[in-house]
Protein backbone atom coordinates (compact mmCIF):
# COMPACT_ATOMS: atom_id res chain seq x y z
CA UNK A 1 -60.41 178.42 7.30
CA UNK A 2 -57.79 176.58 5.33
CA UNK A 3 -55.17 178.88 3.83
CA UNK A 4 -53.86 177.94 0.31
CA UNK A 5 -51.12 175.69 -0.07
CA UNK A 6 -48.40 176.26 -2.81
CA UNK A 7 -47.16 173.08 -3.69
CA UNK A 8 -43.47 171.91 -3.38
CA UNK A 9 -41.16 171.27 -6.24
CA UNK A 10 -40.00 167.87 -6.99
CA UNK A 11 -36.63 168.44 -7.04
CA UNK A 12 -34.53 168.00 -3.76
CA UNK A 13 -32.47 170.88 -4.54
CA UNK A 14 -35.47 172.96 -5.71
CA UNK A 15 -37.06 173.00 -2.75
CA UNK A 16 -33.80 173.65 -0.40
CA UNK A 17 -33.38 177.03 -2.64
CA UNK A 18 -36.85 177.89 -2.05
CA UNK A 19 -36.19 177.04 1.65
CA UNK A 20 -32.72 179.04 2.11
CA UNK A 21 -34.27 182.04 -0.32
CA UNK A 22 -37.03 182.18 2.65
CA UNK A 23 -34.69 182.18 5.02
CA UNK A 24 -32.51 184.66 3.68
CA UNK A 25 -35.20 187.15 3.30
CA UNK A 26 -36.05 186.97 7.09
CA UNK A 27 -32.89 187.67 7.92
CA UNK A 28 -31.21 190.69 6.45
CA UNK A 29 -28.31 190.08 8.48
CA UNK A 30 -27.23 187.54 7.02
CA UNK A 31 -26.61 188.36 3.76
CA UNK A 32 -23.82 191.12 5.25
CA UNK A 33 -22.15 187.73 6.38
CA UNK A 34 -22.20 186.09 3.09
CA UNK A 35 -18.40 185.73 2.93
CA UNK A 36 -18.34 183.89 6.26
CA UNK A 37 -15.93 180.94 4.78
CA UNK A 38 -17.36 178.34 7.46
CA UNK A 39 -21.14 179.60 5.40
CA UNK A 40 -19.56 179.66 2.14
CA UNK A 41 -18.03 175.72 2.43
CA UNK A 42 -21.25 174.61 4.07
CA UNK A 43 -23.22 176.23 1.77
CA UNK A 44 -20.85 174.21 -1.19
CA UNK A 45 -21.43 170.65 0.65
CA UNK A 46 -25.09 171.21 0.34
CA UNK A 47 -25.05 172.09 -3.51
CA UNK A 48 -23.33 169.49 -4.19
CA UNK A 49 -25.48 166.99 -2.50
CA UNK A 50 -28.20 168.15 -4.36
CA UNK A 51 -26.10 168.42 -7.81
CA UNK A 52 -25.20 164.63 -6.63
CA UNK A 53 -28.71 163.53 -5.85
CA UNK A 54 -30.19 165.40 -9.38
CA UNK A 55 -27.44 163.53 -11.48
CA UNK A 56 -27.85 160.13 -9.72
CA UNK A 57 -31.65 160.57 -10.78
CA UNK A 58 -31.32 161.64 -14.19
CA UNK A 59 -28.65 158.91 -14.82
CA UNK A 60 -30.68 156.48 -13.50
CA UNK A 61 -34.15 157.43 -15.48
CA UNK A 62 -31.90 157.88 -18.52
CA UNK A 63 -30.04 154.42 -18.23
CA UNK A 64 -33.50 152.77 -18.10
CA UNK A 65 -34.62 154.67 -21.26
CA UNK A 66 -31.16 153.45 -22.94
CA UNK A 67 -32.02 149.97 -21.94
CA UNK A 68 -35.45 149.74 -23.18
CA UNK A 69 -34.13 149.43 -26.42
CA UNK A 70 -30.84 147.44 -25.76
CA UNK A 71 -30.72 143.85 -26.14
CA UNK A 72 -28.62 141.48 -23.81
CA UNK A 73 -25.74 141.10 -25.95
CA UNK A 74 -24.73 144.52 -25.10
CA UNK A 75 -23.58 143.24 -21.36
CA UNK A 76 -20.12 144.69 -22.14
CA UNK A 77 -22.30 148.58 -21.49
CA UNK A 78 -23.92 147.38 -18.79
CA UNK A 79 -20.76 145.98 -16.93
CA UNK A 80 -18.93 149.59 -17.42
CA UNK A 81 -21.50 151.86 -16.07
CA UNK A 82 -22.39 148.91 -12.96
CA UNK A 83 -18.10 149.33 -12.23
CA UNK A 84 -18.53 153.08 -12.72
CA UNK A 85 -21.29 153.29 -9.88
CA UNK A 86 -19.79 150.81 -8.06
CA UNK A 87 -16.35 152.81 -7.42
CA UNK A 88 -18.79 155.98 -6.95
CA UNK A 89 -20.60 153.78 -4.00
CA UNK A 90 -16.85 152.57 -2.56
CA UNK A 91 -15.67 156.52 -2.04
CA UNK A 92 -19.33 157.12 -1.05
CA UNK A 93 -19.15 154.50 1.91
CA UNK A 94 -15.62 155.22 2.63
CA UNK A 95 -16.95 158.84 3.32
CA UNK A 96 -19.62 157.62 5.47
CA UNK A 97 -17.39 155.72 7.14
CA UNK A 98 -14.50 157.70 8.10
CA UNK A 99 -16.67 160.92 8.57
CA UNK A 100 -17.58 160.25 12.34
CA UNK A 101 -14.22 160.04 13.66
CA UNK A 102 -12.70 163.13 11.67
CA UNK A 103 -12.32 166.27 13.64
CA UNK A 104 -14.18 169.46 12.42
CA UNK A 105 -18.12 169.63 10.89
CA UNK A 106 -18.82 168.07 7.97
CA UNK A 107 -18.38 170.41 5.81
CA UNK A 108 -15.05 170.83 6.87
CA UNK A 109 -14.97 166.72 7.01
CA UNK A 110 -16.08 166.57 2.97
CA UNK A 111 -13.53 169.25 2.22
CA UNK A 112 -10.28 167.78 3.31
CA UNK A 113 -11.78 164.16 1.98
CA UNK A 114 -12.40 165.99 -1.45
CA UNK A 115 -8.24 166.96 -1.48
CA UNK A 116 -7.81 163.20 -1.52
CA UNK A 117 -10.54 161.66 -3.30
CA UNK A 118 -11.03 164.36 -6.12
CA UNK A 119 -14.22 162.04 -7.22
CA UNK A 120 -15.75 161.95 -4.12
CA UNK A 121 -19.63 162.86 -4.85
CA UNK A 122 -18.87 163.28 -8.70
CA UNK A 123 -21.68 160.96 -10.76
CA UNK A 124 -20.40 158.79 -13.52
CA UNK A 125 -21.27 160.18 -16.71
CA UNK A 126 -23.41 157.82 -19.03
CA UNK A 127 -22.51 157.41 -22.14
């Protein structure tokens, strides 16, 4: 027989909460460890992945709502926000670059990049 299927959320970071509260729950254990620091700054990296990935996506669907109604002599709007994303992308790719070659996990990697590129991962706001 087929058991019944709860469906996943849509949301990236929706479903990794639904995955890690899962997870938790088998495991008693860990939550006594919850002030591991190599847990703790792993478990940052991944929220802010998904805050990252959420934002991208609601900045995107919003800036196509914005634009509906825009005509094209507002270029001066659209040339801000493409240089806003565009210097997001550059510390984006010079992550992904560099990160192989760095010593430590990633999370460890992301950290010591985030001293030195405080925007690293932060979405331009639309405005």
């Amino acid at each position: 027989s087929f058991r019944m299927m709860n469906p996943l959320p849509r949301s990236v970071s929706k479903r990794i909460m639904i995955n890690l509260r899962g997870y938790l729950e088998e495991t008693p254990r860990l939550r006594e460890d919850v002030r591991n620091p190599q847990q703790e700054l792993e478990a940052a990296y991944v929220a802010q992945i998904c805050l990252t990935w959420e934002a991208l996506n609601w900045n995107y669907k919003n800036f196509k709502k914005l634009m509906a109604g825009k005509e094209d002599a507002e270029f001066g709007y659209y040339a801000h926000v493409a240089q806003q994303f565009q210097q997001f992308q550059v510390l984006l790719q010079q992550f992904i670059e560099i990160e192989p070659y760095e010593h430590g996990r990633r999370p460890e990697i992301y950290a010591r990049t985030r001293i030195s590129s405080s925007k690293l991962l932060q979405v331009p706001e639309l405005r």
